[in-house]
Protein backbone atom coordinates (compact mmCIF):
# COMPACT_ATOMS: atom_id res chain seq x y z
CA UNK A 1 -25.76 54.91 -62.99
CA UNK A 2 -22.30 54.83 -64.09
CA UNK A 3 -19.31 54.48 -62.10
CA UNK A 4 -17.63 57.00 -63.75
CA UNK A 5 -19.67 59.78 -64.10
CA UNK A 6 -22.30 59.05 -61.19
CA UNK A 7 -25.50 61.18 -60.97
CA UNK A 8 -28.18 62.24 -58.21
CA UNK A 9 -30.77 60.63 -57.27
CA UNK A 10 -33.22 63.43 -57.46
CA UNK A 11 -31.83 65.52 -59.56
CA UNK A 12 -30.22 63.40 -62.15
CA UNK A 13 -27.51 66.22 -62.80
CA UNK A 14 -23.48 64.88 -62.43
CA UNK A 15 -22.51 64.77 -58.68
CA UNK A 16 -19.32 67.17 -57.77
CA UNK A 17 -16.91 66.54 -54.90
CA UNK A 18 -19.18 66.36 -51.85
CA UNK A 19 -21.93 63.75 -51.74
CA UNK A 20 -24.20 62.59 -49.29
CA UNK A 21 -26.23 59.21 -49.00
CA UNK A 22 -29.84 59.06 -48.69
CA UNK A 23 -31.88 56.37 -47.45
CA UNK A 24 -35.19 56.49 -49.66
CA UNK A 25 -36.86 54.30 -47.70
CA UNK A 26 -35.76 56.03 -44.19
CA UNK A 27 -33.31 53.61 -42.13
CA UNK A 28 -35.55 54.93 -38.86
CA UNK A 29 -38.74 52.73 -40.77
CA UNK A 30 -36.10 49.89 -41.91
CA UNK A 31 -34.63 50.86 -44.72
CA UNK A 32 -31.30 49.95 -45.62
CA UNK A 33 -30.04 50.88 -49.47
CA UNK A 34 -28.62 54.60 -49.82
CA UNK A 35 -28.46 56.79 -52.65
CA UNK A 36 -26.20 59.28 -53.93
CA UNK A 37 -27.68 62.91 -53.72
CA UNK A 38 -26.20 66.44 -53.78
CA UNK A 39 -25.99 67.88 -50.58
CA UNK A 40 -28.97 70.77 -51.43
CA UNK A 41 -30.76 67.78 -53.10
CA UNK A 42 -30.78 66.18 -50.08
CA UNK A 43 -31.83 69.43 -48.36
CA UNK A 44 -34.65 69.84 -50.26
CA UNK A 45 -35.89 66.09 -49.77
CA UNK A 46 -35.79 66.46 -46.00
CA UNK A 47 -36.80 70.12 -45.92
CA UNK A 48 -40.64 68.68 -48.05
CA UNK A 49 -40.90 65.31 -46.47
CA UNK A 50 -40.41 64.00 -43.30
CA UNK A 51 -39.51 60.30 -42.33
CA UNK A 52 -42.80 59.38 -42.22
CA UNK A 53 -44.42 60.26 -45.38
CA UNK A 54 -40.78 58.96 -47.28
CA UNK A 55 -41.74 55.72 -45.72
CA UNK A 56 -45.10 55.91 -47.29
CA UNK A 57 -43.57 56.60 -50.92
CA UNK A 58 -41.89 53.63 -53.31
CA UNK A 59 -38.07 54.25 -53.23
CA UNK A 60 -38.37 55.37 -56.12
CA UNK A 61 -37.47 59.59 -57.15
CA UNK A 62 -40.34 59.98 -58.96
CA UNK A 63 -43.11 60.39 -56.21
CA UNK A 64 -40.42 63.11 -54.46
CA UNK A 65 -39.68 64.92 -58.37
CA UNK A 66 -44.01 65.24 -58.41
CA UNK A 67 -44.44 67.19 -55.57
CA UNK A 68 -44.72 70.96 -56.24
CA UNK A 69 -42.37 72.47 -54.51
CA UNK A 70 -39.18 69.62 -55.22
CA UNK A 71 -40.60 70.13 -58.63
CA UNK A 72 -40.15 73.99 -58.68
CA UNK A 73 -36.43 73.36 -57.09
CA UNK A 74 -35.06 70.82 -60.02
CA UNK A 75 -36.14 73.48 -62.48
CA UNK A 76 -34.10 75.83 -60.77
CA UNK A 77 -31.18 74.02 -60.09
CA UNK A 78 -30.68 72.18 -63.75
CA UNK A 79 -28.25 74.34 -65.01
CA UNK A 80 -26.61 75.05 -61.85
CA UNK A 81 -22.73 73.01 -61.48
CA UNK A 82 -22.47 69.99 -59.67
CA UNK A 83 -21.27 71.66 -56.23
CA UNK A 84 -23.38 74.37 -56.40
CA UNK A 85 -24.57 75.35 -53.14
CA UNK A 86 -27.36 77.98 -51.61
CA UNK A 87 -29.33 77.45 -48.07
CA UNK A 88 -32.21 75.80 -48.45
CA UNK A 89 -35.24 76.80 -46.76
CA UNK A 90 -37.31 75.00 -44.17
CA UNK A 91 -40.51 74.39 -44.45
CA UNK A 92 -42.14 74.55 -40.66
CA UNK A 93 -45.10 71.96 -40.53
CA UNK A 94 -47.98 73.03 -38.02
């Protein structure tokens, strides 16, 4: 990632003036190195996966770009500007 034009994590698109940090591997299970995400990005990570199964994956974007849904999102928000912003829905588990 460069310094001077840094990119999300999950998304891979430039990041704009608001960015939040991500733990991959959740801090609550250990984890301690962060990653720059867009503030839907990180939305949509937490809205899909809870800290639990993101313990289970590699830190790693890949295994979080597969799943369906996430999937669905980045092809929706490619071509969107860095601080693009829209709610992002919840998913309620049962």
């Amino acid at each position: 990632m460069s310094t001077t034009d840094p990119r999300c994590w999950l998304c891979g698109r430039s990041l704009g003036r608001r960015i939040e940090w991500h733990h991959p591997h959740p801090k609550s299970r250990g984890g301690r190195e962060t990653v720059p995400l867009h503030p839907i990005c990180h939305r949509t990570i937490h809205a899909h996966f809870s800290n639990a199964e993101l313990a289970r994956l590699p830190a790693d974007p890949d295994p979080v770009r597969r799943h369906p849904d996430v999937a669905r999102f980045l092809a929706w928000i490619a071509d969107k500007p860095p601080d693009f912003h829209a709610p992002t829905r919840t998913i309620r588990r049962r």
